[in-house]
Protein backbone atom coordinates (compact mmCIF):
# COMPACT_ATOMS: atom_id res chain seq x y z
CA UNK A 1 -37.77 21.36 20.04
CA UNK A 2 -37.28 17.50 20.39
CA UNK A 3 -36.48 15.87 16.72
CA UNK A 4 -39.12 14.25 15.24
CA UNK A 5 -37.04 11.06 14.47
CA UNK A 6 -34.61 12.40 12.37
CA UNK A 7 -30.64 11.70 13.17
CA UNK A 8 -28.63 14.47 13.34
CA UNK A 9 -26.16 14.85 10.48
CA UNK A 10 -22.93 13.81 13.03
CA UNK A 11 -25.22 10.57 14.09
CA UNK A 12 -25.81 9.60 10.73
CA UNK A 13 -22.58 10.01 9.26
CA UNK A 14 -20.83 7.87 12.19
CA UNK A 15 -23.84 5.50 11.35
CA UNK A 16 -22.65 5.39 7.32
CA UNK A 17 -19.00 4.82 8.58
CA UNK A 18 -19.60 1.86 11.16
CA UNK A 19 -22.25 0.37 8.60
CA UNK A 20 -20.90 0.09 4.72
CA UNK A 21 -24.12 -0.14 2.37
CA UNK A 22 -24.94 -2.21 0.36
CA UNK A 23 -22.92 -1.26 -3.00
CA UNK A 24 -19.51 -1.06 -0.75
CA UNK A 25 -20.06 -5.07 -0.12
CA UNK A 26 -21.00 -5.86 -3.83
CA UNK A 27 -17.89 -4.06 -4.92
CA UNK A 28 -15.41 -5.74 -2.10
CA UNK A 29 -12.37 -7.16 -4.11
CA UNK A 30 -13.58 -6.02 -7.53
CA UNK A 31 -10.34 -6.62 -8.68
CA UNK A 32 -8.02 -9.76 -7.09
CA UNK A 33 -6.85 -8.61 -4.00
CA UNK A 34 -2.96 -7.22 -3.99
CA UNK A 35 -0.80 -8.20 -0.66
CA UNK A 36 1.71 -9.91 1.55
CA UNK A 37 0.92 -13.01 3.75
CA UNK A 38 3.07 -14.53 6.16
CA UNK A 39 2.93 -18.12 5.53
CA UNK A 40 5.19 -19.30 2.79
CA UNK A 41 8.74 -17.41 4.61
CA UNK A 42 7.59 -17.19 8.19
CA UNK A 43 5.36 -20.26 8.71
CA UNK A 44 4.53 -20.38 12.61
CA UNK A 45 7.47 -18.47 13.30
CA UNK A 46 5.62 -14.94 12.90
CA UNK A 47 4.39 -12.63 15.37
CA UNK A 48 3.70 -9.30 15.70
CA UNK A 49 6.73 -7.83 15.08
CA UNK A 50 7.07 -9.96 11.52
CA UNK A 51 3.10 -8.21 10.74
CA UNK A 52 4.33 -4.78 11.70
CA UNK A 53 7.87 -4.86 9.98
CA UNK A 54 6.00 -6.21 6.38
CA UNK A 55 3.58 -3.08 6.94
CA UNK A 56 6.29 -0.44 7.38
CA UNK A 57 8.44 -2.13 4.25
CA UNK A 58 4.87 -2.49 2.00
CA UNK A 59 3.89 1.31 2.90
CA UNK A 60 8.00 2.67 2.15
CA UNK A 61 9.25 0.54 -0.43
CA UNK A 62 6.75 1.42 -3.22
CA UNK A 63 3.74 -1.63 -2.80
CA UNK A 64 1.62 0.25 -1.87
CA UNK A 65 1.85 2.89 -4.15
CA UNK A 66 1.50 0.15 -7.03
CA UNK A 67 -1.96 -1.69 -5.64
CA UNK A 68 -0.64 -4.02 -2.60
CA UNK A 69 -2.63 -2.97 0.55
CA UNK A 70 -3.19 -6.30 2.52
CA UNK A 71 -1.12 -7.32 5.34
CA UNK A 72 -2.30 -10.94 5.99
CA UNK A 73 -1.64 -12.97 9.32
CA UNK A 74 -1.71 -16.75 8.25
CA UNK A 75 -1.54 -19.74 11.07
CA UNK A 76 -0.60 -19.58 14.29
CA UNK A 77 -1.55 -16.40 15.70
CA UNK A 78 -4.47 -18.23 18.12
CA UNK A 79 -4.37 -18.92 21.50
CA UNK A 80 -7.31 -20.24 23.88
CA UNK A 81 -10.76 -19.26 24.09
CA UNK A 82 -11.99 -17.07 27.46
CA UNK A 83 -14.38 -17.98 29.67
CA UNK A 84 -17.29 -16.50 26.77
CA UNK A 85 -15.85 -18.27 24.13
CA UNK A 86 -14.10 -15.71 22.18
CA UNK A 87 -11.15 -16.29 20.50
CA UNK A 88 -7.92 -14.79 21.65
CA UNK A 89 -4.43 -14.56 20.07
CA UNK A 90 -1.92 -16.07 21.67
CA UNK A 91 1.69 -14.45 23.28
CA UNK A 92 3.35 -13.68 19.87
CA UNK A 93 0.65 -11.14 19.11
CA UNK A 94 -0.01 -9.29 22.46
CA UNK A 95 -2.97 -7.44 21.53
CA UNK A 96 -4.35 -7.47 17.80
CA UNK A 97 -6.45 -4.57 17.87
CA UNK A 98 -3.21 -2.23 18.30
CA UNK A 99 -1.57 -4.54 15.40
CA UNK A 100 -4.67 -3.50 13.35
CA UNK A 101 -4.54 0.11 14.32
CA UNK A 102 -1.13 0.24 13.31
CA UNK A 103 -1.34 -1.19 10.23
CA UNK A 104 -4.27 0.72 9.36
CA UNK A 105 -2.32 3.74 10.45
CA UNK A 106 -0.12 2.77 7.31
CA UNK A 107 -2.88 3.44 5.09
CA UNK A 108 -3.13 -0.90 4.86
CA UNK A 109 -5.34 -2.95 5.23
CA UNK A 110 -4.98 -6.70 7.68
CA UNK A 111 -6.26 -10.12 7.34
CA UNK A 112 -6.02 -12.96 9.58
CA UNK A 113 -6.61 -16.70 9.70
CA UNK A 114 -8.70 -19.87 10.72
CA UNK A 115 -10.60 -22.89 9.98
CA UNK A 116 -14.32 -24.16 9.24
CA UNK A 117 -12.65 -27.52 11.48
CA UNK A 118 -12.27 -27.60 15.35
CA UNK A 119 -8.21 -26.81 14.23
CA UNK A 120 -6.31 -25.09 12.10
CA UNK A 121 -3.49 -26.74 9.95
CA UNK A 122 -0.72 -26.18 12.57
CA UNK A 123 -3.32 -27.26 15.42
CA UNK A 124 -4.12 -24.19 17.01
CA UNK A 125 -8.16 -23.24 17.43
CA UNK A 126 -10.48 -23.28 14.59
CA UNK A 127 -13.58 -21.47 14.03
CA UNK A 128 -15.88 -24.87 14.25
CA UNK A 129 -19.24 -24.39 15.95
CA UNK A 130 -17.83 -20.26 16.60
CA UNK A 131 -18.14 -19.00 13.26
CA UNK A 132 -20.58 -16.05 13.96
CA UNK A 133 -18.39 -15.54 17.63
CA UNK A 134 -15.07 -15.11 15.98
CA UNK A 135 -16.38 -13.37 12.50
CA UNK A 136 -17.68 -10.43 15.42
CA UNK A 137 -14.32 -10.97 16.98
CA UNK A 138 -12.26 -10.24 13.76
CA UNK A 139 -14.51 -7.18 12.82
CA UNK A 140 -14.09 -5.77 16.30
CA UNK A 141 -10.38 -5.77 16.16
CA UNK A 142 -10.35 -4.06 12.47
CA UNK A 143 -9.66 -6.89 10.46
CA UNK A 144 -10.40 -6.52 6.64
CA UNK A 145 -9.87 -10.34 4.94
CA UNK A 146 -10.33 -13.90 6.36
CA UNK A 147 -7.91 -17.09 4.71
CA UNK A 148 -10.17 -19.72 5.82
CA UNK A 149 -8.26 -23.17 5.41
CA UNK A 150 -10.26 -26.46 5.28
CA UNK A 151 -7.58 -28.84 7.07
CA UNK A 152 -9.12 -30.53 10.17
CA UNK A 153 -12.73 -29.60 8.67
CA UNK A 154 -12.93 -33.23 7.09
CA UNK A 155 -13.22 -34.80 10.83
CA UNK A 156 -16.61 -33.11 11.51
CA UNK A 157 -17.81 -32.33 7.98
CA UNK A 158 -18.49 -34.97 4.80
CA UNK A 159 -16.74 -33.74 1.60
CA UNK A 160 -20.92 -32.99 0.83
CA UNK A 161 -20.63 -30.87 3.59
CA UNK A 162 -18.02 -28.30 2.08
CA UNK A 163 -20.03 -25.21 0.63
CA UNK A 164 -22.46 -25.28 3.91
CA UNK A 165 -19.26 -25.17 5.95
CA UNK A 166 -18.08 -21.83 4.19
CA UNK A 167 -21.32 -20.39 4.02
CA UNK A 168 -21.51 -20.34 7.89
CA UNK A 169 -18.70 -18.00 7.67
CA UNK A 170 -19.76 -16.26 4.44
CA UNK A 171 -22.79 -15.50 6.31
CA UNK A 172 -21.29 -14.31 9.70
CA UNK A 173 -18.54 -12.25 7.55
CA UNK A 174 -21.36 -10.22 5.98
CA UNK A 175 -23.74 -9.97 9.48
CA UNK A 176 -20.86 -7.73 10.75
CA UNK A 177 -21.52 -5.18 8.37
CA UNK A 178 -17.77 -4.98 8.18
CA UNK A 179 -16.29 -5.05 4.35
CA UNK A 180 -14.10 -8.49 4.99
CA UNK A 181 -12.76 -10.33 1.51
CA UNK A 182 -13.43 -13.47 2.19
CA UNK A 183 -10.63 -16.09 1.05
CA UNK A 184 -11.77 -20.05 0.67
CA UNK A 185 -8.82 -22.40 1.43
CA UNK A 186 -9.81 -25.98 0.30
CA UNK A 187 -7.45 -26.63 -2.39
CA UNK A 188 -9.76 -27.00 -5.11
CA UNK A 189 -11.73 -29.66 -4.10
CA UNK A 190 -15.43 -30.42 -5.22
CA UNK A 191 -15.29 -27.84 -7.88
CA UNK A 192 -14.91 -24.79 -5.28
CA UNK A 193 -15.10 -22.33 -8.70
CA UNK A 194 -18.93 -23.66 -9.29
CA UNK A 195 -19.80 -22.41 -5.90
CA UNK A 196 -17.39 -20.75 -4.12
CA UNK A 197 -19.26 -16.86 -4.88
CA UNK A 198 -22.43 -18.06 -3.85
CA UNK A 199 -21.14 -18.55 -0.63
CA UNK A 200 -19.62 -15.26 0.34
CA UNK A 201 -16.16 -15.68 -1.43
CA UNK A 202 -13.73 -13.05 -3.01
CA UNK A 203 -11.67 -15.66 -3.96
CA UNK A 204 -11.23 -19.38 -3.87
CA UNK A 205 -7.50 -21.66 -4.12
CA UNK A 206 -7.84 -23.90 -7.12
CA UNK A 207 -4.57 -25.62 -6.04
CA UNK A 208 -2.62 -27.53 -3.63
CA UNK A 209 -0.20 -25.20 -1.99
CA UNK A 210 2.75 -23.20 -4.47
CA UNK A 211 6.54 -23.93 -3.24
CA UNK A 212 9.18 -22.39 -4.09
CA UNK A 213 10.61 -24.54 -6.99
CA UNK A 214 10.34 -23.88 -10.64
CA UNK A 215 7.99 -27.20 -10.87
CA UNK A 216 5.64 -26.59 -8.51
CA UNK A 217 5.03 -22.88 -10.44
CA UNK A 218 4.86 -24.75 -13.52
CA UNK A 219 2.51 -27.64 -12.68
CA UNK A 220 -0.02 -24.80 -10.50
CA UNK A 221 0.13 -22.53 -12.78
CA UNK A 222 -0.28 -23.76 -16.17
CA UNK A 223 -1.74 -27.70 -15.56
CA UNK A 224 -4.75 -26.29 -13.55
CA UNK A 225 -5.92 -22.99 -14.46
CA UNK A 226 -7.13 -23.18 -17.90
CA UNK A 227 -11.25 -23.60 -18.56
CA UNK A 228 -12.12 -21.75 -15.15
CA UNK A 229 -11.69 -18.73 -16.34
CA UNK A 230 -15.41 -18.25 -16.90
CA UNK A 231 -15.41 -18.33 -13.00
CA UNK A 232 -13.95 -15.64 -12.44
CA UNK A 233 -14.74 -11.94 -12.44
CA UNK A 234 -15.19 -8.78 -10.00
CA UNK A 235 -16.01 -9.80 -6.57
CA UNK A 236 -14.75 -13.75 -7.51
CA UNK A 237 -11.47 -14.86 -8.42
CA UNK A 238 -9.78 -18.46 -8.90
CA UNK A 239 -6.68 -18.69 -7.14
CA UNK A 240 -3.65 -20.44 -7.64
CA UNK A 241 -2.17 -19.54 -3.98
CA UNK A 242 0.18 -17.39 -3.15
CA UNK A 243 3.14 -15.70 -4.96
CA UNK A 244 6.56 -17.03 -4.07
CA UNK A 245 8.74 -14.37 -5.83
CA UNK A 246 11.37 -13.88 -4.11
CA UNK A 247 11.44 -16.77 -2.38
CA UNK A 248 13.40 -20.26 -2.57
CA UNK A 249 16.15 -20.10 -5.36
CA UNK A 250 14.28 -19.36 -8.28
CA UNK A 251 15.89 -17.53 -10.78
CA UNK A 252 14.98 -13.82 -12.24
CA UNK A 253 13.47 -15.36 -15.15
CA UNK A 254 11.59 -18.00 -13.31
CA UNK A 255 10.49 -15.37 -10.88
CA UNK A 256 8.94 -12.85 -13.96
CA UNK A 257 7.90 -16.10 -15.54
CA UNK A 258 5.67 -17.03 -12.65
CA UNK A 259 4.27 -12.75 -11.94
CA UNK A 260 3.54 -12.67 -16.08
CA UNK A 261 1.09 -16.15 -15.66
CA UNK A 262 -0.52 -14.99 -12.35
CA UNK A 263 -1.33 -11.49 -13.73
CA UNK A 264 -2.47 -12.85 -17.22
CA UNK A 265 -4.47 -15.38 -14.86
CA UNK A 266 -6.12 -12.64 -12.68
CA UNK A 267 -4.99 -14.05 -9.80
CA UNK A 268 -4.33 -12.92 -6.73
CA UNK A 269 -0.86 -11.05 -5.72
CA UNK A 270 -0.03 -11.53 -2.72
CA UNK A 271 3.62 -11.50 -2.17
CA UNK A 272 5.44 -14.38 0.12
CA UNK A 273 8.79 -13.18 0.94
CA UNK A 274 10.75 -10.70 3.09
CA UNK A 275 9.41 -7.43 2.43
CA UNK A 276 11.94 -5.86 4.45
CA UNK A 277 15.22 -7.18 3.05
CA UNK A 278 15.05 -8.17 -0.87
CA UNK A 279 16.96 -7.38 -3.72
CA UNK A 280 16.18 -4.24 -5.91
CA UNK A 281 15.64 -6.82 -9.02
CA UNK A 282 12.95 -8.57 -7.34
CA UNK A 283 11.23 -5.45 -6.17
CA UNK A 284 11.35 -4.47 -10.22
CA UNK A 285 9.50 -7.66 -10.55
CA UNK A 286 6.62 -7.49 -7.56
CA UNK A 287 6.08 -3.50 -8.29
CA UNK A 288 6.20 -3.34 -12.27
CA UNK A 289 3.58 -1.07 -12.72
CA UNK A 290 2.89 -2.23 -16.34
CA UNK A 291 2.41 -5.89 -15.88
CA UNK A 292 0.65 -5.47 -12.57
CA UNK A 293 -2.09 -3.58 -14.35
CA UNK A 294 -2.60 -6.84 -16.54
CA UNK A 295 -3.72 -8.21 -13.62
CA UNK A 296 -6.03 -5.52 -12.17
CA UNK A 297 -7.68 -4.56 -15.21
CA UNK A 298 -11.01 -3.54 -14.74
CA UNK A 299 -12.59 -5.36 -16.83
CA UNK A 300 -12.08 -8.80 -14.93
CA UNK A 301 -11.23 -11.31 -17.42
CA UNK A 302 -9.27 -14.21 -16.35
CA UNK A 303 -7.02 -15.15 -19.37
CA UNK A 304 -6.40 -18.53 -21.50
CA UNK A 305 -4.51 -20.53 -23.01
CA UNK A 306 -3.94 -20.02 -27.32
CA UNK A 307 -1.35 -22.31 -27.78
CA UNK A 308 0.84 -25.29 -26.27
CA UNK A 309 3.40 -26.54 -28.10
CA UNK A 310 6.12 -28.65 -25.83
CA UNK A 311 7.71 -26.33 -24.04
CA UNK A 312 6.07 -23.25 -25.52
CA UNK A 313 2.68 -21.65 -23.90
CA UNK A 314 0.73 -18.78 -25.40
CA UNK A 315 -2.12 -16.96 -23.48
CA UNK A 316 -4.12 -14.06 -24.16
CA UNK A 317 -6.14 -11.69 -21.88
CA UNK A 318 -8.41 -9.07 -23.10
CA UNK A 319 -8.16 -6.07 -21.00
CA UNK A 320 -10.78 -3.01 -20.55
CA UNK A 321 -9.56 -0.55 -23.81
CA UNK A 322 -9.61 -3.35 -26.29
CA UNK A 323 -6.03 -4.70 -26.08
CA UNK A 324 -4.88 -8.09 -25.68
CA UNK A 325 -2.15 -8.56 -22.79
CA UNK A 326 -0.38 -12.01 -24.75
CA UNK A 327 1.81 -14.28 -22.48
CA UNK A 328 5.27 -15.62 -24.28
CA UNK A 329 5.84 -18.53 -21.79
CA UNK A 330 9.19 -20.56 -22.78
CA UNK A 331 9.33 -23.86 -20.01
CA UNK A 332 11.98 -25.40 -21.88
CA UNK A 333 16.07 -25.42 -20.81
CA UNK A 334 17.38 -23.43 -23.96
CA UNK A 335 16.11 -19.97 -25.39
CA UNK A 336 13.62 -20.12 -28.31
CA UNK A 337 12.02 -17.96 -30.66
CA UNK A 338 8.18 -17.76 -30.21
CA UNK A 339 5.68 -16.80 -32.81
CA UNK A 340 2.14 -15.23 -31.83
CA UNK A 341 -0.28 -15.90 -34.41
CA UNK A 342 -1.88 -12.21 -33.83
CA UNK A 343 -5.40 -12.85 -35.70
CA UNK A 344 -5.91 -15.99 -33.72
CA UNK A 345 -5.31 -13.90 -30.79
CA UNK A 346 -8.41 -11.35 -31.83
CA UNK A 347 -6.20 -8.83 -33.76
CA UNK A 348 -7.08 -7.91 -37.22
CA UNK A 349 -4.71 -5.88 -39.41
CA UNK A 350 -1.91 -3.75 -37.80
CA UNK A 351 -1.38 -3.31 -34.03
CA UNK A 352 0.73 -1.74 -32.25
CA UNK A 353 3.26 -3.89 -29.47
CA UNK A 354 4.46 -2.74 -26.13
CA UNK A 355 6.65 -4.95 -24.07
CA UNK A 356 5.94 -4.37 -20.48
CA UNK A 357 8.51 -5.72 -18.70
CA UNK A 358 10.99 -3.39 -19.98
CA UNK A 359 8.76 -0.89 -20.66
CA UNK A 360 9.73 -0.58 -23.94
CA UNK A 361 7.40 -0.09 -27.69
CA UNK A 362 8.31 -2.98 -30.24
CA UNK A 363 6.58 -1.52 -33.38
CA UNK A 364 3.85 -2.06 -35.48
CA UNK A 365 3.42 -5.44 -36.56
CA UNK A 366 0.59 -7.36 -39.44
CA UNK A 367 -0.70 -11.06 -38.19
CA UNK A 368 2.28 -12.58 -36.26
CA UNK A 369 5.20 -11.63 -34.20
CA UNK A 370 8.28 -13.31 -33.39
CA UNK A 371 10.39 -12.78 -29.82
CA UNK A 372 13.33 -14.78 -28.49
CA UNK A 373 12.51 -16.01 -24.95
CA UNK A 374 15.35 -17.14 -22.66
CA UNK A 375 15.27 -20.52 -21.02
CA UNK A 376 12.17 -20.97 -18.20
CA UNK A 377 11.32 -17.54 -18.97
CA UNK A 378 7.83 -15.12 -20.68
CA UNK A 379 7.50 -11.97 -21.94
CA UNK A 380 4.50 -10.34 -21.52
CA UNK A 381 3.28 -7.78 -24.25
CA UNK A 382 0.52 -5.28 -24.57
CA UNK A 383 -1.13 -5.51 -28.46
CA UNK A 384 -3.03 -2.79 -29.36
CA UNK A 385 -4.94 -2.96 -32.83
CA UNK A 386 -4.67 0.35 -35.12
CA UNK A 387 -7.48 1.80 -35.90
């Protein structure tokens, strides 16, 4: 007997698969997305040995186990565009849809690369007037998040112009029915955290791009993330690019310092350096299980600043079961002692304090605590109130 419309149960489950509903979108990136990306080592140098060899180091070396999961192409994977006009990588990454197998195959997830402009920041082809083209072209080869970088953009578009720009791509992401976090690269400009979600995006830079120096964490970090923390949330996130721990010749301390802001900031993690060849200490630091969770807490807050004092920064996050996650940041060259004021962080009476980096309970403590905090360097504590 012939079926009177209905899909068999093998048709329809392949249908689910290929086509996520609705409440998979809504809950894309609900909480800031954990990864690598190639840029801030690699630069134009990588290819698809670089992709693969991050993927086998994030799915061995304990990332992945701890929350990372995206394996992010930056620029200069594009070639020319066929005789159709679809995009096509260029020699360094012979055939992308294998790469994204592969990395898949890791139990990862991939992102690549482009621009709303006719070029991308190192020159190669942009997405300009092929947004819906190479949004199919992405989903086709298995790709799972999109940097989108506004560089040559401002020769074709007026500053005005901006959100329309990334809602062409917000909208072509989504028409593929393929779950892609969507990453706007504009540096901040024309108040990306006012709009940036109701164009499609996971997450939006509030910055001009992180190096590896202690200043450039400092001035990122701590000069232009406070008040837009009300932007932020599951699904949305401000970020203050990309993590360079590891990377440069920052010190231990400066490297926790900067992974204890961006995780009391909600921001996203996505490592910068050579997965396959770092030191144990700085693995400690990019897989602490503890301080990472500060960062993907549930409940989504983004946190503030409660005190500046010269060198000395203070900032609170609340987190899902009631705690505060408090920041001790010390900028200054000489180690100080630094005092919490505990009720004007939200805690009344007695709580309980955990530091996280070493894992380690502190006590029970009644309306401040003290620490000592070495030179350039936070702790980052867990304050639970008694009840």
């Amino acid at each position: 007997m012939k079926a009177l419309g209905f899909a068999t149960p093998s048709i329809l489950l392949l249908s689910l698969i290929a086509t996520p509903p609705v409440w998979a979108q809504a809950r894309l990136a609900a909480t800031p997305p954990m990864g690598w990306n190639s840029w801030n080592l690699f630069g134009c140098s990588v290819t698809d040995a670089v992709v693969r060899t991050a993927a086998d180091a994030m799915a061995s070396n304990g990332m992945g186990k701890v929350g990372y999961k995206y394996v992010n192409i930056d620029d200069c994977w594009q070639g020319h565009r066929n005789e159709k006009g679809d995009i096509e990588s260029n020699e360094r990454f012979p055939d992308m849809k294998a790469l994204a197998d592969y990395v898949h195959g890791k139990g990862l997830k991939i992102g690549i690369y482009s621009s709303p402009g006719p070029k991308t920041c190192a020159g190669y082809e942009g997405s300009y007037q092929h947004e819906e083209q190479d949004a199919e072209r992405y989903a086709s080869w298995g790709f799972d998040y999109l940097k989108y970088d506004w560089c040559s953009a401002r020769s074709v578009y007026k500053s005005t112009d901006m959100p329309a720009a990334y809602k062409k791509m917000g909208d072509a992401l989504k028409a593929t029915k393929r779950p892609i976090v969507f990453s706007l690269c504009q540096y901040g400009h024309n108040s990306v955290w006012e709009w940036g979600a109701s164009v499609g995006g996971n997450l939006w830079r509030t910055t001009t791009d992180i190096q590896a120096n202690y200043n450039s964490i400092l001035a990122l970090g701590f000069a232009e993330q406070d008040g837009l923390e009300r932007y932020a949330g599951p699904g949305h996130w401000n970020d203050p690019d990309m993590l360079e721990v590891g990377n440069g010749k920052l010190s231990l301390d400066e490297n926790r310092l900067h992974m204890t802001l961006w995780c009391l900031l909600a921001a996203p993690l996505l490592a910068g350096n050579d997965l396959s060849n770092m030191k144990p200490e700085i693995l400690a630091i990019l897989t602490n299980r503890e301080v990472i969770a500060v960062d993907q807490d549930p409940l989504g807050v983004q946190g503030h600043r409660l005190v500046q004092e010269g060198p000395i920064d203070i900032w609170v996050k609340k987190l899902k079961d009631d705690s505060e996650a408090i920041g001790l940041f010390n900028k200054g060259e000489s180690a100080t002692p630094i005092t919490v004021d505990l009720v004007a962080a939200g805690i009344l009476g007695t709580a309980t304090i955990r530091d996280l980096w070493v894992h380690q309970d502190l006590g029970t403590f009644s309306r401040i605590f003290t620490a000592m905090v070495p030179r350039r360097s936070a702790m980052l504590l867990k304050v639970q109130q008694s009840r």
